[in-house]
Protein backbone atom coordinates (compact mmCIF):
# COMPACT_ATOMS: atom_id res chain seq x y z
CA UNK A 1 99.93 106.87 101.77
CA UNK A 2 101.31 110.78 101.56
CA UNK A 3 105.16 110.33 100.36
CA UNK A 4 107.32 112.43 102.61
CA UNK A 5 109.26 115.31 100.88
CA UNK A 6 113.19 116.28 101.69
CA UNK A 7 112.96 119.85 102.46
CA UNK A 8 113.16 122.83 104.49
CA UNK A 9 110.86 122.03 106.82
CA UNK A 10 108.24 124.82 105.94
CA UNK A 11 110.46 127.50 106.09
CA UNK A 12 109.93 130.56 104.50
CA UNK A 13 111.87 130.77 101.00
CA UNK A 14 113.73 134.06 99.75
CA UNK A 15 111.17 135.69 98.96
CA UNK A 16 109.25 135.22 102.17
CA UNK A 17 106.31 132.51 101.23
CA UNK A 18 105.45 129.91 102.94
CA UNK A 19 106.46 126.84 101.11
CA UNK A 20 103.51 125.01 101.39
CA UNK A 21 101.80 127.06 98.62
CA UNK A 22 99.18 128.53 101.35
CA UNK A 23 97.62 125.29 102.86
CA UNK A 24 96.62 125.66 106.39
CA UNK A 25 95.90 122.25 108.99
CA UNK A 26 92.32 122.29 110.35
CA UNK A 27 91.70 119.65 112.97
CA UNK A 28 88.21 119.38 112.44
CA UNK A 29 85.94 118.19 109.42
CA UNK A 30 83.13 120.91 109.78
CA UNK A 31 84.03 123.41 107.34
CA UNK A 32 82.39 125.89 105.13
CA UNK A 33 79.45 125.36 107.56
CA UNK A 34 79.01 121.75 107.28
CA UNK A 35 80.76 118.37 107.94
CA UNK A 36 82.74 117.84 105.02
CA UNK A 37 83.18 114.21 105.49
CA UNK A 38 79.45 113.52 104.77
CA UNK A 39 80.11 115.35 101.46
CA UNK A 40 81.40 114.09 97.65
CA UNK A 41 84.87 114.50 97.38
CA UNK A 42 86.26 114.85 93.57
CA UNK A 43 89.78 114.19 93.16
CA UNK A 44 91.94 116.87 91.17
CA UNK A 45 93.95 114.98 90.00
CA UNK A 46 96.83 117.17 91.60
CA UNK A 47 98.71 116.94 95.19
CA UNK A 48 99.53 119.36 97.45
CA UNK A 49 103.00 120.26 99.48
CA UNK A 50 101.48 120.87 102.93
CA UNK A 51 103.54 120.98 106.55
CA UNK A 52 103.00 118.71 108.98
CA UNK A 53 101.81 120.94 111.81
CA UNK A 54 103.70 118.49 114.76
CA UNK A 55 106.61 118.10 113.40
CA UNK A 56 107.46 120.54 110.48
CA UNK A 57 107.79 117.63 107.47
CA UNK A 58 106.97 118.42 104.26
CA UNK A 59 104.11 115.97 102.67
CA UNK A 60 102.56 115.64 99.48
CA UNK A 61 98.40 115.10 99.96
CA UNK A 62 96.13 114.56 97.42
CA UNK A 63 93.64 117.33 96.60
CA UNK A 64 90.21 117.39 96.13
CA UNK A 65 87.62 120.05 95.54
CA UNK A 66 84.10 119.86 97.51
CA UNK A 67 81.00 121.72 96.90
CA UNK A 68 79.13 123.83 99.50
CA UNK A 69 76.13 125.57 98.79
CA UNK A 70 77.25 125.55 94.81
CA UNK A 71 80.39 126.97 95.47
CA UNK A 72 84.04 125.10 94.95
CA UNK A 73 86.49 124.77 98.14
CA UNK A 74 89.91 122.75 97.57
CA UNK A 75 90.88 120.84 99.79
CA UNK A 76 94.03 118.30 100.67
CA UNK A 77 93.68 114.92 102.67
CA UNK A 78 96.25 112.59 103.41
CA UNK A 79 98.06 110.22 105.97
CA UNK A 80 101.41 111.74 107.98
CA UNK A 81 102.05 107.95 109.17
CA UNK A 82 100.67 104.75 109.60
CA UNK A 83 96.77 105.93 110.70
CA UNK A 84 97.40 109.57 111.51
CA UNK A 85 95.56 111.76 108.93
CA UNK A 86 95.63 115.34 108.19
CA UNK A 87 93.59 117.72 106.55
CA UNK A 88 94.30 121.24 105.07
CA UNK A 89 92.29 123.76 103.93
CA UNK A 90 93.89 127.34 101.14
């Protein structure tokens, strides 16, 4: 499960960037031209501040990279609450 972060809520910091370190919310699974769910997912290792786009909560997802026609995309995947999943896209 995604831990939940104290924060500003994805406002913009002092020197005007998002705090979510660019991560955008996609609601659907077919990116980069194809369904990523039917791809490999590698874990990074790393996790990712993103904004929960309902109710403006910082969240820390895991990320992992997938690979489209030989070329890397990140992405991060995690759980807002029990069952409710979100996925972001940079």
């Amino acid at each position: 499960m995604a831990k939940k972060k104290q924060g500003n809520h994805g406002k913009k910091n002092a020197a005007g960037k998002n705090r979510a370190g660019g991560w955008k919310y996609t609601a659907s699974g077919n990116l980069f031209g194809t369904n990523i769910y039917d791809l490999k997912w590698e874990n990074t290792g790393r996790q990712a501040t993103v904004i929960d786009p309902l109710y403006g909560q910082e969240h820390l997802f895991t990320v992992y990279t997938v690979t489209v026609n030989g070329k890397k995309h990140e992405i991060a995947y995690g759980e807002f609450s029990n069952s409710v999943y979100g996925l972001y896209t940079r």
